[in-house]
N, C-alpha and C. Protein backbone atom coordinates (compact mmCIF):
# COMPACT_ATOMS: atom_id res chain seq x y z
N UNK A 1 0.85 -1.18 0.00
CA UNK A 1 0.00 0.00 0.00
C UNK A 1 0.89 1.24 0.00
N UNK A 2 0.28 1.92 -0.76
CA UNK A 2 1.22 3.58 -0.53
C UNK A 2 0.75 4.96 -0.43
N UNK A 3 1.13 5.65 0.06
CA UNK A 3 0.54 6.71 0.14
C UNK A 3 1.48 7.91 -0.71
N UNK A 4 0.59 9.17 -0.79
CA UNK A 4 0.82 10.47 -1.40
C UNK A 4 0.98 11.03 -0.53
N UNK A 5 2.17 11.90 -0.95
CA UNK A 5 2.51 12.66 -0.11
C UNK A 5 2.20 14.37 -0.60
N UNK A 6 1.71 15.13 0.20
CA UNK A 6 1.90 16.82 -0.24
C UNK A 6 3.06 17.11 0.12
N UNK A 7 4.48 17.79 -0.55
CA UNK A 7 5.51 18.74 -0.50
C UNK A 7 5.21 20.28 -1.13
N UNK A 8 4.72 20.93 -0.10
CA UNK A 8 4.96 22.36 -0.24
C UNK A 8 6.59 23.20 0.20
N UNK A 9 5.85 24.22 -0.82
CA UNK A 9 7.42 25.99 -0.06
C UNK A 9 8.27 25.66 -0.39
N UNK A 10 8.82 24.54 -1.70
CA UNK A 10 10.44 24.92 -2.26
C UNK A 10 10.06 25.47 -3.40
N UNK A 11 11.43 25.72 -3.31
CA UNK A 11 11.26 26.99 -4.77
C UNK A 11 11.16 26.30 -5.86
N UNK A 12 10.44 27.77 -6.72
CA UNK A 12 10.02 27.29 -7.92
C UNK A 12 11.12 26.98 -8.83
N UNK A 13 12.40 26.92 -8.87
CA UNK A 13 13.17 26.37 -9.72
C UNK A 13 13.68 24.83 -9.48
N UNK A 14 13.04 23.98 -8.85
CA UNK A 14 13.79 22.90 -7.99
C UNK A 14 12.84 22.09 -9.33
N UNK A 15 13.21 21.17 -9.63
CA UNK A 15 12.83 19.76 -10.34
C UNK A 15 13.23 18.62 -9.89
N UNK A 16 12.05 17.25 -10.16
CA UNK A 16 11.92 16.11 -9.42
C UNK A 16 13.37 15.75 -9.16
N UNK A 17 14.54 15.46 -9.83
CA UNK A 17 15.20 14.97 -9.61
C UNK A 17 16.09 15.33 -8.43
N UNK A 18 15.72 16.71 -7.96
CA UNK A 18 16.42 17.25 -6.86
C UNK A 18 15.76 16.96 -5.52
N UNK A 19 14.60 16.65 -5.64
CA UNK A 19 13.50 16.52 -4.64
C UNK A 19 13.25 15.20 -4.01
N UNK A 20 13.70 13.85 -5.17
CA UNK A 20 13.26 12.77 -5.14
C UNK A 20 14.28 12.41 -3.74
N UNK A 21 15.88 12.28 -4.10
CA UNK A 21 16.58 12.06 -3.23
C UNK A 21 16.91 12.63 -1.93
N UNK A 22 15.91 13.85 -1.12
CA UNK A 22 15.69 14.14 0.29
C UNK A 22 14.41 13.26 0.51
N UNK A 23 14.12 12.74 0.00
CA UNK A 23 12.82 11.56 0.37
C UNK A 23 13.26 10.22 0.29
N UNK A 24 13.92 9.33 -0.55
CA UNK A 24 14.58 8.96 -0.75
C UNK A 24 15.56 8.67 0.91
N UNK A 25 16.26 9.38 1.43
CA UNK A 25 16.46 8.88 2.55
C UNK A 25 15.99 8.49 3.97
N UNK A 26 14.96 8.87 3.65
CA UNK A 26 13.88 8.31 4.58
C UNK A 26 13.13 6.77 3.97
N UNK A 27 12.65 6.62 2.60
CA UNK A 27 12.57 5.71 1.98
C UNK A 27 12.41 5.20 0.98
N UNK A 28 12.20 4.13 0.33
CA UNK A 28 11.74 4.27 -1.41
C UNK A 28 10.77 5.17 -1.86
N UNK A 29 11.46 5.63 -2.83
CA UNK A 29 10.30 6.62 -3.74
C UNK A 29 9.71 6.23 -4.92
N UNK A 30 8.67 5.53 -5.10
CA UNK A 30 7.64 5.58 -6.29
C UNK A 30 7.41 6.29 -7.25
N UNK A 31 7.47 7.71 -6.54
CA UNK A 31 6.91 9.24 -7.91
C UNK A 31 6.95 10.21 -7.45
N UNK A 32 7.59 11.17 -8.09
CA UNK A 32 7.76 12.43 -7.77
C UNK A 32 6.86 13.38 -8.89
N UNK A 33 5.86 14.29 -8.46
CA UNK A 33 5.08 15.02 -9.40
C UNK A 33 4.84 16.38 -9.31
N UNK A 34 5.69 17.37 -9.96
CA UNK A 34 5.67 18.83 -9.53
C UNK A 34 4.29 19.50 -10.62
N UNK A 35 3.57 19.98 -9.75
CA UNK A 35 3.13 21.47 -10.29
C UNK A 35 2.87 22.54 -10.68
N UNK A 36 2.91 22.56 -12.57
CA UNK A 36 3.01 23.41 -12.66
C UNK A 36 1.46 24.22 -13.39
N UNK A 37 1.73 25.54 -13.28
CA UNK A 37 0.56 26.77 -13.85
C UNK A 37 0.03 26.17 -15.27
N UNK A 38 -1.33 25.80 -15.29
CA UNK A 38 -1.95 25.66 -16.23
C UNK A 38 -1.48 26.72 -17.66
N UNK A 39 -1.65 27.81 -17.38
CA UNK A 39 -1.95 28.97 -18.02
C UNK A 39 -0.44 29.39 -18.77
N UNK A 40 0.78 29.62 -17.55
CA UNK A 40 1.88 29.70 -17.75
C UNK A 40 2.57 28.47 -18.29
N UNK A 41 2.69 27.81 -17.37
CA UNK A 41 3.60 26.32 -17.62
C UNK A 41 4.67 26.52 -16.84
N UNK A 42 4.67 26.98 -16.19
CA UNK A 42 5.64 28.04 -14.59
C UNK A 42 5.30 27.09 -13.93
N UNK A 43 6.25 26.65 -12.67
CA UNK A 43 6.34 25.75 -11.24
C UNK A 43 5.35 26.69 -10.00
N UNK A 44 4.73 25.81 -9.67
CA UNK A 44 3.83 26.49 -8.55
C UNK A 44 4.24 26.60 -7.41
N UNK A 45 5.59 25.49 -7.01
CA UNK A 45 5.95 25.68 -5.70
C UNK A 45 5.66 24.60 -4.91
N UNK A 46 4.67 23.16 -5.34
CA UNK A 46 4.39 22.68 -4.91
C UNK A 46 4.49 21.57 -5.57
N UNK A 47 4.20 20.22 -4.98
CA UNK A 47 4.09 18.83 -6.05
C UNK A 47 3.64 17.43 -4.42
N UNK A 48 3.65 16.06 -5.20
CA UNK A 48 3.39 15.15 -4.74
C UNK A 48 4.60 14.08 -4.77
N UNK A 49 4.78 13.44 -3.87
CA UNK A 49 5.51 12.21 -3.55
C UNK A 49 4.81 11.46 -2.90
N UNK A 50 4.83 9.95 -4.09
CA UNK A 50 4.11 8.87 -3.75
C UNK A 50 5.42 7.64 -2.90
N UNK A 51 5.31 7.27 -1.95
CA UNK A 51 6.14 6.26 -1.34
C UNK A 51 4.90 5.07 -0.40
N UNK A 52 6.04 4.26 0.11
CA UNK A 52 5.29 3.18 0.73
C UNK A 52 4.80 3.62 1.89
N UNK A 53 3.69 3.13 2.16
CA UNK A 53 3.04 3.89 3.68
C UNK A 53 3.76 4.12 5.09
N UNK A 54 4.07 2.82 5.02
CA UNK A 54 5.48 2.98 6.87
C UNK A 54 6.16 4.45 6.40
N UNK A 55 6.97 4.31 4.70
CA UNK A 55 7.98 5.36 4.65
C UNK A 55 7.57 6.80 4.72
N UNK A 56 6.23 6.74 4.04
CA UNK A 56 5.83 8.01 4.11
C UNK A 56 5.29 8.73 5.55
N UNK A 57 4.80 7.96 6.10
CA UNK A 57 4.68 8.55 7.41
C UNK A 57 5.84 8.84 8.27
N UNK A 58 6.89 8.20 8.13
CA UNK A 58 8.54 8.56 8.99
C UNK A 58 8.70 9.49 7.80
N UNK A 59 8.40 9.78 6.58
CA UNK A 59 9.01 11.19 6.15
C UNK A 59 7.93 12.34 6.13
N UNK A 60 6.73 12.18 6.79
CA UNK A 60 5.90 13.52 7.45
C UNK A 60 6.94 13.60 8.48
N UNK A 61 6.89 12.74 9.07
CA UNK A 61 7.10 13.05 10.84
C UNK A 61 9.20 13.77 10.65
N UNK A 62 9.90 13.29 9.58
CA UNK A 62 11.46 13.54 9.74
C UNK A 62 11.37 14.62 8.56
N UNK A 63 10.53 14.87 7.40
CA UNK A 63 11.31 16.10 7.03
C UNK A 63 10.15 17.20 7.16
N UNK A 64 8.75 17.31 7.76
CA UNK A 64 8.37 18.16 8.06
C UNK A 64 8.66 19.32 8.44
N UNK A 65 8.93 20.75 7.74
CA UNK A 65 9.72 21.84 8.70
C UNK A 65 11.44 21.97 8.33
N UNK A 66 11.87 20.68 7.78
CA UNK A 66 13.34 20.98 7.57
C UNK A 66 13.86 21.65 6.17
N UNK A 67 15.08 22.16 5.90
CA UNK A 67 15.38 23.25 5.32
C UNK A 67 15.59 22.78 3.95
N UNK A 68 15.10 23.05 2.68
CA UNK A 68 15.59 22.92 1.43
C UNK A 68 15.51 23.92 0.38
N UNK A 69 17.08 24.20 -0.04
CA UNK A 69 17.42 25.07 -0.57
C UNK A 69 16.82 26.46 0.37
N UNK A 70 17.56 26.47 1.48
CA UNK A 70 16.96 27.97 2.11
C UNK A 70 15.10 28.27 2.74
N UNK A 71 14.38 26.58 2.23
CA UNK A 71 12.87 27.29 2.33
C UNK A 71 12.55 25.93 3.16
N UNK A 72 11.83 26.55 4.28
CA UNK A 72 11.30 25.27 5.00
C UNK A 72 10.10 23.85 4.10
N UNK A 73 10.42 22.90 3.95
CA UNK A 73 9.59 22.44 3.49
C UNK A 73 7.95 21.99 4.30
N UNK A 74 6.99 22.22 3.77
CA UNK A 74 5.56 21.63 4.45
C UNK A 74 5.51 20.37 3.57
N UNK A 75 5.51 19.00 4.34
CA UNK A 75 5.04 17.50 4.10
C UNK A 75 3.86 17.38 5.16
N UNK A 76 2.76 16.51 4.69
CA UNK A 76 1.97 16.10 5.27
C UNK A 76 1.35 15.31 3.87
N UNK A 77 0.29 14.64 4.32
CA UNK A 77 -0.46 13.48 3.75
C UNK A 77 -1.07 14.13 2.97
N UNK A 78 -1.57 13.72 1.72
CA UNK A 78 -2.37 14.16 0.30
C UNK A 78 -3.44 14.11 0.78
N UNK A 79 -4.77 15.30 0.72
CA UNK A 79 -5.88 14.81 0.84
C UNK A 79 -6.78 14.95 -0.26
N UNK A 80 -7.61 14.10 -0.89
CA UNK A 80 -7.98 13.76 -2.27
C UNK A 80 -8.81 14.92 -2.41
N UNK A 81 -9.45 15.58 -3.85
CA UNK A 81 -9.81 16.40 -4.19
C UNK A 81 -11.43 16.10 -4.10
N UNK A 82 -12.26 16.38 -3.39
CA UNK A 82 -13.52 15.77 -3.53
C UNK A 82 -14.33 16.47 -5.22
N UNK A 83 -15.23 15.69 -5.17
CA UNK A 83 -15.60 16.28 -6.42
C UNK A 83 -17.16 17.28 -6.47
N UNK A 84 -16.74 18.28 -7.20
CA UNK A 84 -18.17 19.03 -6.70
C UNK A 84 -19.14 18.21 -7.54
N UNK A 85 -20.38 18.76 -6.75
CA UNK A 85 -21.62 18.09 -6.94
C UNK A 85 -22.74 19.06 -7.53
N UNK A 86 -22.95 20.41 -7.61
CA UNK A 86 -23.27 21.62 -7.34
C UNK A 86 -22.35 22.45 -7.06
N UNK A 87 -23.16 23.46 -7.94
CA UNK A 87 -22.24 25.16 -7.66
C UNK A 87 -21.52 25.18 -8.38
N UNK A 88 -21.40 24.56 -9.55
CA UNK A 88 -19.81 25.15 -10.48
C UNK A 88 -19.80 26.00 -11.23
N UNK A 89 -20.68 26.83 -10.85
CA UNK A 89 -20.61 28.65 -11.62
C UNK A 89 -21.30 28.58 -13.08
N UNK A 90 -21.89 27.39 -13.31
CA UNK A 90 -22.59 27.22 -14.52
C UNK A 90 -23.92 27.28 -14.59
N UNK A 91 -24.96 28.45 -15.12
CA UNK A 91 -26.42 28.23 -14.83
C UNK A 91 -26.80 28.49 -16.42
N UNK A 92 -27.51 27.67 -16.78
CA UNK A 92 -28.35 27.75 -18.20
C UNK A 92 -28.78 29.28 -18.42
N UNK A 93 -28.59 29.94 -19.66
CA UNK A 93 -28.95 30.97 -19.42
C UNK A 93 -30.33 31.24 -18.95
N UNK A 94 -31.57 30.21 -19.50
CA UNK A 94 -33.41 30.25 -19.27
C UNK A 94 -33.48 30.33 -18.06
N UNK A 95 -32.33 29.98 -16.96
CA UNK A 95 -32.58 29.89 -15.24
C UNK A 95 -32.32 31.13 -15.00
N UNK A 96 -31.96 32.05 -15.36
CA UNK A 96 -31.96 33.51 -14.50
C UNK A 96 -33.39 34.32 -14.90
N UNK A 97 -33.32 34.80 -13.39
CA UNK A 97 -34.79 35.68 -13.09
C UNK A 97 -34.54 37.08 -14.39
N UNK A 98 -35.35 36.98 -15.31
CA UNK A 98 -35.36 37.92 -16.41
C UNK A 98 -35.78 39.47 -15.77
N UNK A 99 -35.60 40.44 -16.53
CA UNK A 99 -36.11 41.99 -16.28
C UNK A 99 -36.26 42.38 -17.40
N UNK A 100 -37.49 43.29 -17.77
CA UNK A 100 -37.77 44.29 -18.61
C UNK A 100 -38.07 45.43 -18.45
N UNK A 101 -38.23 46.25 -19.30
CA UNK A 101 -38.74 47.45 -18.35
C UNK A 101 -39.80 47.61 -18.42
N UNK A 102 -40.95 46.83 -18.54
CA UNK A 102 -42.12 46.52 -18.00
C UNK A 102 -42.26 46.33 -16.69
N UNK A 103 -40.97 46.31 -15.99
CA UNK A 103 -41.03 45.67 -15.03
C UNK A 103 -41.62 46.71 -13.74
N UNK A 104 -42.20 47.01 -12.77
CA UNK A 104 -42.20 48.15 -12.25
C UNK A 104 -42.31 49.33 -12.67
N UNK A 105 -42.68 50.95 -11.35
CA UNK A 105 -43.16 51.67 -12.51
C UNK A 105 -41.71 52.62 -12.89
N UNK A 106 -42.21 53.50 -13.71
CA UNK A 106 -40.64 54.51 -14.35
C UNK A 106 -40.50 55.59 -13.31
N UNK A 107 -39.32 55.24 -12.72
CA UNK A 107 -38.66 56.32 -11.34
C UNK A 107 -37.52 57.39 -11.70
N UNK A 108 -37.16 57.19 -13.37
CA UNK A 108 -36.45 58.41 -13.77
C UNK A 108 -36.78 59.47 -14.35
N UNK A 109 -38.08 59.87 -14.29
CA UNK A 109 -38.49 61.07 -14.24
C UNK A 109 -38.80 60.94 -15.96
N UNK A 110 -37.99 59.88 -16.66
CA UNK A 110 -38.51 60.06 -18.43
C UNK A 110 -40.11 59.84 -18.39
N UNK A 111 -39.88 60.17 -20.06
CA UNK A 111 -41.50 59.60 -20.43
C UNK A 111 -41.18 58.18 -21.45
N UNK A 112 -42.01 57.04 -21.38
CA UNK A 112 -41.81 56.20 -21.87
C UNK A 112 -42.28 56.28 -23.36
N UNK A 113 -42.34 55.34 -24.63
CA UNK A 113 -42.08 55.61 -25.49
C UNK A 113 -43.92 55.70 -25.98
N UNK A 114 -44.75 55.09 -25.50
CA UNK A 114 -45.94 54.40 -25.46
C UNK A 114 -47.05 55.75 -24.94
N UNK A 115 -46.28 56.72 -24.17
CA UNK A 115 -46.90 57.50 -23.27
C UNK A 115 -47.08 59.15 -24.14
N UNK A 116 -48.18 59.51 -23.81
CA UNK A 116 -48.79 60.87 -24.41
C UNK A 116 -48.50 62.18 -23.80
């Protein structure tokens, strides 16, 4: 069984191969997966390491907080992305409450087009 790991706060110039081997001494490493900007294709600063479960938990607990390249690293356990169910900012246009200016009476002092 294995678990994912979250590695946050090293810098954005670091690539897997620099990353793999401070994990790596704590225990086998499976996968190293950095993130980068959709939009850009720029490093986010962040990524995943997949290892075996015993190892990954002695490398929350041993490199949590310790120093790479100058920036403390944050490790802790991956927690899965749930999936939305509702709300994803998408509404048919026929679902919004319509307005005309029929709507209520005329409060800017005009005259409407209909009117004598």
């Amino acid at each position: 069984m294995s678990i994912s790991l979250f590695v946050g706060n090293f810098p954005y110039n670091t690539v897997a191969s620099e990353l793999a081997p401070v994990f790596a001494r704590v225990g086998e490493v499976e996968s190293v997966t950095l993130i980068n900007d959709r939009q850009t294709g720029r490093p986010r600063g962040f990524g995943f390491v997949k290892m075996a479960e015993a190892d990954g938990r002695e490398a929350i607990k041993t490199l949590n907080g310790t120093m790479f390249e100058g920036r403390p690293l944050v490790v802790k356990e991956a927690v899965p992305i749930k999936p939305q169910t509702d709300g994803g900012g998408f509404r048919p246009r026929n679902s919004r409450p319509s307005r005309s200016y029929d709507d209520g009476p005329n409060l800017s002092g005009r005259r409407d087009w209909g009117e004598e």
